[in-house]
N, C-alpha and C. Protein backbone atom coordinates (compact mmCIF):
# COMPACT_ATOMS: atom_id res chain seq x y z
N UNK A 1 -13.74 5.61 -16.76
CA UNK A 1 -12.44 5.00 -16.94
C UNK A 1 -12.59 3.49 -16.85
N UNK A 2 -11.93 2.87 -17.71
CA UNK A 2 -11.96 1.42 -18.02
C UNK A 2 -11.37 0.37 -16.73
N UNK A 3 -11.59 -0.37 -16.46
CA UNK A 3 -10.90 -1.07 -15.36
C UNK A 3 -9.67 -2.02 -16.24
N UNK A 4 -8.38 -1.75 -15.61
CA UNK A 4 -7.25 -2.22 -16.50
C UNK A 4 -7.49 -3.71 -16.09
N UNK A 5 -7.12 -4.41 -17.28
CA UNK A 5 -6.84 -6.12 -16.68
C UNK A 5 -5.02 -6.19 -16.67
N UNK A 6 -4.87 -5.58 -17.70
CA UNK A 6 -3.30 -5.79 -17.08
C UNK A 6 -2.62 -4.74 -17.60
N UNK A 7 -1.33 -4.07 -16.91
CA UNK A 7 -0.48 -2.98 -16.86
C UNK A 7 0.64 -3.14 -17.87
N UNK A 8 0.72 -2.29 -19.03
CA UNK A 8 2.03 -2.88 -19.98
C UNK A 8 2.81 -2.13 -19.50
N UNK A 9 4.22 -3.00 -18.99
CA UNK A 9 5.43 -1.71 -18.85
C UNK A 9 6.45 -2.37 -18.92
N UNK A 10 6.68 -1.51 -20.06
CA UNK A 10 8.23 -1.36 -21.06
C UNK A 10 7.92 -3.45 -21.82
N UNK A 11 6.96 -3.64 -22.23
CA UNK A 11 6.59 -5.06 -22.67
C UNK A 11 6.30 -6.17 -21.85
N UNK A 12 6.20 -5.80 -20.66
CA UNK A 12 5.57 -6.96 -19.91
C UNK A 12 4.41 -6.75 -19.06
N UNK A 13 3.53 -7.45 -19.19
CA UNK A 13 2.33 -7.28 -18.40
C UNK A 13 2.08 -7.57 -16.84
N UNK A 14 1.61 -6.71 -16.25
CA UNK A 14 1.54 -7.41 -14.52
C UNK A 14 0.40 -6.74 -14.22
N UNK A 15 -0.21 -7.49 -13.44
CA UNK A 15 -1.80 -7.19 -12.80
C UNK A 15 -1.55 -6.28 -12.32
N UNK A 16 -2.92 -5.17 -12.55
CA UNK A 16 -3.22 -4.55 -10.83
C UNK A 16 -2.22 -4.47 -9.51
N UNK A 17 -3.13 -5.62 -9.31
CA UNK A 17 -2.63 -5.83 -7.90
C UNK A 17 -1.62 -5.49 -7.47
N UNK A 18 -0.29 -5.79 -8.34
CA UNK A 18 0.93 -5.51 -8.30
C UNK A 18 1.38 -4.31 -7.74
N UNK A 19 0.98 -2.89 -8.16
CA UNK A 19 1.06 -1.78 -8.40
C UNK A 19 0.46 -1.48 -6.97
N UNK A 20 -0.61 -1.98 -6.93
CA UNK A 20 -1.32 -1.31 -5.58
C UNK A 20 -0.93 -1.57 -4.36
N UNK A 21 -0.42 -3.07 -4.57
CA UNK A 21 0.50 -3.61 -3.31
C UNK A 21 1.79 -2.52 -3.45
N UNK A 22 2.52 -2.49 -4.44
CA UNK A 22 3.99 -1.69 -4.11
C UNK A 22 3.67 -0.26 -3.74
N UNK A 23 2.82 0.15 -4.23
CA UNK A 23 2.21 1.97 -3.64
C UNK A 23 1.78 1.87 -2.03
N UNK A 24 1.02 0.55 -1.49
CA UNK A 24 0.43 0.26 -0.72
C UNK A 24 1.91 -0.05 0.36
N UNK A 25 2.86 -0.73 -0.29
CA UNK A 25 3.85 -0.75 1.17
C UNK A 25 5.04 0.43 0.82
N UNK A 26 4.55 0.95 0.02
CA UNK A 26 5.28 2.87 0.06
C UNK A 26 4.57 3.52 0.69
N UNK A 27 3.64 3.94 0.61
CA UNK A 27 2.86 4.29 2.02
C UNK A 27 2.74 4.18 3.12
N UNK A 28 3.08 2.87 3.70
CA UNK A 28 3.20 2.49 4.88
C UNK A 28 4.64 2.64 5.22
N UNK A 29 5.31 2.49 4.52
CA UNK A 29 6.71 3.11 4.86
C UNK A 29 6.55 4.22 5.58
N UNK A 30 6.01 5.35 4.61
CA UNK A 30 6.24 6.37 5.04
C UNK A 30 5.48 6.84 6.00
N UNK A 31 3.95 6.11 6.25
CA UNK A 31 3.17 6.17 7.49
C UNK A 31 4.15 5.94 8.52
N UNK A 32 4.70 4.82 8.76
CA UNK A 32 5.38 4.04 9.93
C UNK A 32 6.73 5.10 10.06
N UNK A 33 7.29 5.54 9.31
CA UNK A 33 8.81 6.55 9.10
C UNK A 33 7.78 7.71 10.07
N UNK A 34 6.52 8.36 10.07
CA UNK A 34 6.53 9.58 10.65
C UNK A 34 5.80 9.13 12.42
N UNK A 35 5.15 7.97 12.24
CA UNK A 35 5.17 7.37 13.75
C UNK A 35 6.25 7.38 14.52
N UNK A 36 7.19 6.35 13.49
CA UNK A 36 8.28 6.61 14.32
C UNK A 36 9.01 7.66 14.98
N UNK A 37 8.96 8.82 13.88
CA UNK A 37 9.39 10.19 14.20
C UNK A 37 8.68 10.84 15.18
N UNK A 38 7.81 10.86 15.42
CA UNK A 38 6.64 11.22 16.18
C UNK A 38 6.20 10.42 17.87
N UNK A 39 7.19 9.36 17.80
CA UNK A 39 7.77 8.31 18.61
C UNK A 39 5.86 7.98 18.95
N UNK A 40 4.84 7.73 18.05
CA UNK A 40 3.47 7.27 18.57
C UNK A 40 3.87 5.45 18.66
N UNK A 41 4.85 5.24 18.31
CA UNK A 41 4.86 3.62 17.35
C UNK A 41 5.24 3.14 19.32
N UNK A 42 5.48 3.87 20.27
CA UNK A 42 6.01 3.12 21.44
C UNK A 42 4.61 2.79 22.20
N UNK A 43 3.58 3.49 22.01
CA UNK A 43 2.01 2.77 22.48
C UNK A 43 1.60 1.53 21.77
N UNK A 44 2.08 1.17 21.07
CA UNK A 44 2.18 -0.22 19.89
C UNK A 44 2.61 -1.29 20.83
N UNK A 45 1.57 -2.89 21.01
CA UNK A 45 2.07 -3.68 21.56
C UNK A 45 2.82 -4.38 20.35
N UNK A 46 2.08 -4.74 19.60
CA UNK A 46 2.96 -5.09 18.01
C UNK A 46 3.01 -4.51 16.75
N UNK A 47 4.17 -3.58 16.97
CA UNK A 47 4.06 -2.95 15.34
C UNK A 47 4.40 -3.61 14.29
N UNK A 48 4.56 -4.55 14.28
CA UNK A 48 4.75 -5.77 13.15
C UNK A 48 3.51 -5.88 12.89
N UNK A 49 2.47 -6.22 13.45
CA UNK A 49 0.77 -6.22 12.94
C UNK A 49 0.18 -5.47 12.56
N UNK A 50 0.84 -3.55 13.16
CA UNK A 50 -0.36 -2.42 12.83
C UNK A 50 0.70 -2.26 11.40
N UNK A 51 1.83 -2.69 10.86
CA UNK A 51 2.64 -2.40 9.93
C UNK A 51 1.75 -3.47 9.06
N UNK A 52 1.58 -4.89 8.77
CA UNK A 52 0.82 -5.46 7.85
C UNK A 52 -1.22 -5.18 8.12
N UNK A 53 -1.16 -4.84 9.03
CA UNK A 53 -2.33 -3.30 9.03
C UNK A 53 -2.51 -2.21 8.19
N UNK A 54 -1.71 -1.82 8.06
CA UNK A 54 -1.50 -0.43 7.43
C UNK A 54 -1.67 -0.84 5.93
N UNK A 55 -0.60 -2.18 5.26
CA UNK A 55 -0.92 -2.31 4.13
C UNK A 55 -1.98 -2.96 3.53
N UNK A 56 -2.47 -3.43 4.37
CA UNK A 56 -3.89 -4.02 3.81
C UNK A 56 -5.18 -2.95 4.09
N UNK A 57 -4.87 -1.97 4.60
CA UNK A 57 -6.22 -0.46 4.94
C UNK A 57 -5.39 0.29 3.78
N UNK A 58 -4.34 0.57 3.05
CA UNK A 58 -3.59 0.97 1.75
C UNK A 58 -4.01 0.63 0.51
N UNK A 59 -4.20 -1.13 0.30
CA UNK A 59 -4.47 -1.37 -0.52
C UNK A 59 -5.66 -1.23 -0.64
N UNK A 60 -6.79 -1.76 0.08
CA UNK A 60 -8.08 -1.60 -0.28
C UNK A 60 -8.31 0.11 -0.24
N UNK A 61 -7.70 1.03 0.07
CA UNK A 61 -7.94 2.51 -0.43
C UNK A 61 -7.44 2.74 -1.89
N UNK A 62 -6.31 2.18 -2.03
CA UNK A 62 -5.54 2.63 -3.30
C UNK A 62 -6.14 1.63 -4.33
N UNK A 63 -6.74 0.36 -3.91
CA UNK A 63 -7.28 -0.20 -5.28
C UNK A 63 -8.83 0.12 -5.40
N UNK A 64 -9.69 0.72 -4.46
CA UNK A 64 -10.55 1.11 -4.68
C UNK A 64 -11.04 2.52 -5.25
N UNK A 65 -10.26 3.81 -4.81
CA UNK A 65 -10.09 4.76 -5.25
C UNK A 65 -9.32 4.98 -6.57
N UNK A 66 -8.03 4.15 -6.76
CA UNK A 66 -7.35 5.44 -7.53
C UNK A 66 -7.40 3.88 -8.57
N UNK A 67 -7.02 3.02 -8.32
CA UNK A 67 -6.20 2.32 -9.61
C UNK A 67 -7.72 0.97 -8.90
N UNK A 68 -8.40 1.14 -10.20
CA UNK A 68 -9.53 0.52 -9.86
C UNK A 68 -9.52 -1.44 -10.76
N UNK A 69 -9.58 -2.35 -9.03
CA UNK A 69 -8.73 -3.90 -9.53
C UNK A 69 -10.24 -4.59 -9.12
């Protein structure tokens, strides 16, 4: 599979990156939504950090595996 340089949708082009970042903080949404549920997020001294954590261990999974940048 070809490595995309840029994404056409509906006539406009946007990098990579783009895509992997927005999948990347949908994921962490929903990571952080079942912590919370799960109430693990109260052993957290800052979940503001393990939250821009999460999306940067997201992206480098999701742009290395699936949507290759």
């Amino acid at each position: 599979m070809p490595i995309p340089k840029e994404i056409d949708f509906h006539g406009v082009y946007l990098p990579p990156i783009l895509l992997v970042l927005i999948l990347a903080i949908i994921a962490t949404m929903l990571t952080t939504r079942i912590l919370n549920r799960l109430r693990w997020t109260r052993f957290l001294v800052f979940p503001q950090v393990v939250f821009v954590a999460f999306i940067a261990i997201y992206t480098v999974l999701i742009g290395t595996f699936f949507i290759r940048i």
